[in-house]
C-alpha atoms as a PDB file:
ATOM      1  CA  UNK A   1       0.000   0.000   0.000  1.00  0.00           C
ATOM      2  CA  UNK A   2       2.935   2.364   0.602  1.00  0.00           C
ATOM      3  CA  UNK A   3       5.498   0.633  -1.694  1.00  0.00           C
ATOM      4  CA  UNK A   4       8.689   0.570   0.554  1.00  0.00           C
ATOM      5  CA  UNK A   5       8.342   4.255   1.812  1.00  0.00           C
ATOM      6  CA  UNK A   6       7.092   3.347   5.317  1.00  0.00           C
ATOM      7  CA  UNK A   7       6.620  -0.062   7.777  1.00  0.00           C
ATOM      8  CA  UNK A   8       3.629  -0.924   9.153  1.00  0.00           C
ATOM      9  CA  UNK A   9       2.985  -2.590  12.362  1.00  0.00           C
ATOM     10  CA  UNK A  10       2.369  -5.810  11.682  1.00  0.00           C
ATOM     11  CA  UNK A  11      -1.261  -5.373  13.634  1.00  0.00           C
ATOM     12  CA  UNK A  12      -2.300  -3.217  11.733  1.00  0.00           C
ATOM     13  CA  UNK A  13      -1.534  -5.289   8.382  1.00  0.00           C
ATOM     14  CA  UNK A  14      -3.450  -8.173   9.968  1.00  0.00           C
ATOM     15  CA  UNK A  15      -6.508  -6.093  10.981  1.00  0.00           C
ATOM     16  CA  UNK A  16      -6.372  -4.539   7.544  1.00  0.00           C
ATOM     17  CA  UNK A  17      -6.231  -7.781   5.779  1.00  0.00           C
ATOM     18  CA  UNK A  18      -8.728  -9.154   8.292  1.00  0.00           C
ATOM     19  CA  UNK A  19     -11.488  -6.294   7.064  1.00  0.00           C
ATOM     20  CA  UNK A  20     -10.509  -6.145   3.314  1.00  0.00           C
ATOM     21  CA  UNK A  21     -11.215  -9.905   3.086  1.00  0.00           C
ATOM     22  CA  UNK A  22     -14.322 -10.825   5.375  1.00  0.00           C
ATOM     23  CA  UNK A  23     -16.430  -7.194   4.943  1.00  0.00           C
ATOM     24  CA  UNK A  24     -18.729  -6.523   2.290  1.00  0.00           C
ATOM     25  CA  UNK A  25     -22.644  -5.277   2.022  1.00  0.00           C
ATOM     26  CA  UNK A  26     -24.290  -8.751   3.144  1.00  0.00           C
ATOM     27  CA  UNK A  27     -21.447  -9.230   5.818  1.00  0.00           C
ATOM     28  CA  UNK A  28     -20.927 -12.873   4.190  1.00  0.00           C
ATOM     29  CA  UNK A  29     -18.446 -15.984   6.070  1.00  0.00           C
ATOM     30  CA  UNK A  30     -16.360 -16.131   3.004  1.00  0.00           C
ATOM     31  CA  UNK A  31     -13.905 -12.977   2.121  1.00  0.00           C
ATOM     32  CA  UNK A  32     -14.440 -11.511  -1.332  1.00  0.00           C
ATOM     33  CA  UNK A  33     -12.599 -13.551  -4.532  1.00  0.00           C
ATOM     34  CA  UNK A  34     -10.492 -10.659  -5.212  1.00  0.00           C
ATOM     35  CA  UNK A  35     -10.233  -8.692  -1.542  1.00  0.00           C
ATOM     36  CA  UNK A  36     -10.973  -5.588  -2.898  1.00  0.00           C
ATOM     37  CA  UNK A  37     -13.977  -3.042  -2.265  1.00  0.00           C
ATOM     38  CA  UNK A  38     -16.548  -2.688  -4.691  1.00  0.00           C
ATOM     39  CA  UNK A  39     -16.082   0.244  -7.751  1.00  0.00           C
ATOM     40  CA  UNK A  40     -19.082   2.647  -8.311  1.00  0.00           C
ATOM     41  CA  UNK A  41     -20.593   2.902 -11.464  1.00  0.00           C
ATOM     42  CA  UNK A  42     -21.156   6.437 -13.424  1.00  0.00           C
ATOM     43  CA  UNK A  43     -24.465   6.470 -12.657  1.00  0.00           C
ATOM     44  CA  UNK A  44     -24.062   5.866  -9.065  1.00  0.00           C
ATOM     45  CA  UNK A  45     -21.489   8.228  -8.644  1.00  0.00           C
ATOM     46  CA  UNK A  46     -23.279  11.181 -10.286  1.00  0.00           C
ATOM     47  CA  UNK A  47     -26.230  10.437  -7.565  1.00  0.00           C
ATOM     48  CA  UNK A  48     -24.347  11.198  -4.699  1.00  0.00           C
ATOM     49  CA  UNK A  49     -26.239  14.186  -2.677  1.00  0.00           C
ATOM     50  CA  UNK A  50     -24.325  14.528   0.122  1.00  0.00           C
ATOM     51  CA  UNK A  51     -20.933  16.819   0.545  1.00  0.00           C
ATOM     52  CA  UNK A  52     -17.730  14.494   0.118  1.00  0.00           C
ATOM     53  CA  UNK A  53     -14.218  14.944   0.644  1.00  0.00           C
ATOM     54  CA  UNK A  54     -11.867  12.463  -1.370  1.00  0.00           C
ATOM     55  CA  UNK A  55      -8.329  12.678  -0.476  1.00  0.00           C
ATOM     56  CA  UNK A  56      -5.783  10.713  -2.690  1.00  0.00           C
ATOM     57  CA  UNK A  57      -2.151  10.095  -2.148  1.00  0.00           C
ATOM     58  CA  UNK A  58       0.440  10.928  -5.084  1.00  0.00           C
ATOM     59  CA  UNK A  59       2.274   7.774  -4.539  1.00  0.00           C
ATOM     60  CA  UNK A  60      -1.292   5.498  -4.608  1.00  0.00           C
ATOM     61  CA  UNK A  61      -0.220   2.147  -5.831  1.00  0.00           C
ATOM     62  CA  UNK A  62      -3.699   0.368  -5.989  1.00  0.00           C
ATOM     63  CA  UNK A  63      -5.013   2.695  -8.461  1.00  0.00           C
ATOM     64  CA  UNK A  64      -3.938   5.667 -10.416  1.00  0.00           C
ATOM     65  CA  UNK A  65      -4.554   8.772  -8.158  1.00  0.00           C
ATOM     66  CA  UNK A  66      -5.085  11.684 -10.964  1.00  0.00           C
ATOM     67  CA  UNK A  67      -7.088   9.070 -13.230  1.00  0.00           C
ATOM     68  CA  UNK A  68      -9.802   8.544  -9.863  1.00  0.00           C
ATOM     69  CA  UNK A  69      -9.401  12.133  -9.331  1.00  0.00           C
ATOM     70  CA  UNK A  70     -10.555  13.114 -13.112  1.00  0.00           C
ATOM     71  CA  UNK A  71     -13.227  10.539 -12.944  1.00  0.00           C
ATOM     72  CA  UNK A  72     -14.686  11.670  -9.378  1.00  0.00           C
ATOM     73  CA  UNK A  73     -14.515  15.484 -10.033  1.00  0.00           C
ATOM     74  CA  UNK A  74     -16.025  15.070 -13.257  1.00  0.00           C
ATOM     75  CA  UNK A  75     -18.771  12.858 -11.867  1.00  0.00           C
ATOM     76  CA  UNK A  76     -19.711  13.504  -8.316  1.00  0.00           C
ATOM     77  CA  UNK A  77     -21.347  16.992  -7.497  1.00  0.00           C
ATOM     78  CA  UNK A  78     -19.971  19.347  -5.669  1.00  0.00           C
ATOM     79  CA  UNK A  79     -17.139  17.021  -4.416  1.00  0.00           C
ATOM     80  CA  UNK A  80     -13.950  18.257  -2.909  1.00  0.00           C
ATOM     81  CA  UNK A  81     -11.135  16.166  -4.205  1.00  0.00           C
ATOM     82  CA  UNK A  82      -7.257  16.722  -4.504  1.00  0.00           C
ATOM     83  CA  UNK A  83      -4.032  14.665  -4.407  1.00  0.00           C
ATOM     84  CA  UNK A  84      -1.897  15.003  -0.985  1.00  0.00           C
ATOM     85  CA  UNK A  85       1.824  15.095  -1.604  1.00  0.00           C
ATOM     86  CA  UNK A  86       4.454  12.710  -0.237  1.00  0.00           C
ATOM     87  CA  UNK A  87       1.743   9.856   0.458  1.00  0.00           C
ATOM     88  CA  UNK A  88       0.425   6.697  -0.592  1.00  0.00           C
ATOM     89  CA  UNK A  89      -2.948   4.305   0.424  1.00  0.00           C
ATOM     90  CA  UNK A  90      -2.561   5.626   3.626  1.00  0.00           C
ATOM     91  CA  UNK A  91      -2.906   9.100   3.995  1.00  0.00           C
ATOM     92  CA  UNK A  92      -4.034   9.136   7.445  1.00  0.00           C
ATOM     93  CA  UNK A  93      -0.444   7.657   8.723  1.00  0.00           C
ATOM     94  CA  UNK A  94       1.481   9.128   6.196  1.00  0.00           C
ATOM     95  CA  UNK A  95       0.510  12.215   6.601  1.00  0.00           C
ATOM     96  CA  UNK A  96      -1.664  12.598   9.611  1.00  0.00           C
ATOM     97  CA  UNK A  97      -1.752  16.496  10.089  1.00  0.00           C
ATOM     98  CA  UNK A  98      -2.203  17.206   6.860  1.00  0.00           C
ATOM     99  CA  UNK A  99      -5.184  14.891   6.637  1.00  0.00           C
ATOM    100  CA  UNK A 100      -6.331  15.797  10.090  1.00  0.00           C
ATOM    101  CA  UNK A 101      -6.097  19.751   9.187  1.00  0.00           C
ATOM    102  CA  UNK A 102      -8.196  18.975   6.036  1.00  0.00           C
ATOM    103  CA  UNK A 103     -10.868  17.054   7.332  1.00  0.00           C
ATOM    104  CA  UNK A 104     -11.722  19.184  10.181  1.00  0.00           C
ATOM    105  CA  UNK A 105     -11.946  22.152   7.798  1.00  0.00           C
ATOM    106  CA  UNK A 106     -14.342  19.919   5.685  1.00  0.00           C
ATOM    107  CA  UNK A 107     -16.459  18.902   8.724  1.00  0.00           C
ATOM    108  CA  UNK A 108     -16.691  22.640   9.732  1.00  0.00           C
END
């Protein structure tokens, strides 16, 4: 998730793993085939109503951070979406006060 820029407790992978695997919308026994979340479609993307904040790192490695940037800005309204420097999947440990600055100034 952050290529070789950073080590994560090894907790944290497992409880990562754990809900990446096992979680999805009919909390099934069996994790998901490919362990990844599920990708919104056009159409429900351009019915979101509610304010949203999507912060992407610049070093993303799961997905290509200026492509999902493009795609969400063009597609969800009034969404507030930019790239964070020096980070990768995640933002919230890579860089915390950045992130922590930015979403309180959303919530407000």
């Amino acid at each position: 998730m952050m290529i070789d820029r950073n080590v994560l407790h090894p907790l944290f992978v497992k409880q990562f793993h754990a809900g990446v695997m096992w979680q999805d919308g009919a909390r099934q026994q069996t994790p998901k085939a490919d362990g990844f979340p599920y990708v919104f479609t056009d159409e429900e993307l351009k019915s979101v109503k509610v304010p949203i904040l999507l912060l992407l790192g610049e070093h993303e490695v799961i997905y290509d951070p200026h492509s999902a940037l493009q795609r969400a800005s063009l597609l969800v309204p009034g969404i507030e979406a930019e790239i964070i420097k020096n980070a990768g999947h995640v933002l919230s440990l890579e860089q915390s006060e950045t992130i922590n600055e930015r979403v309180l100034s959303f919530l407000e």
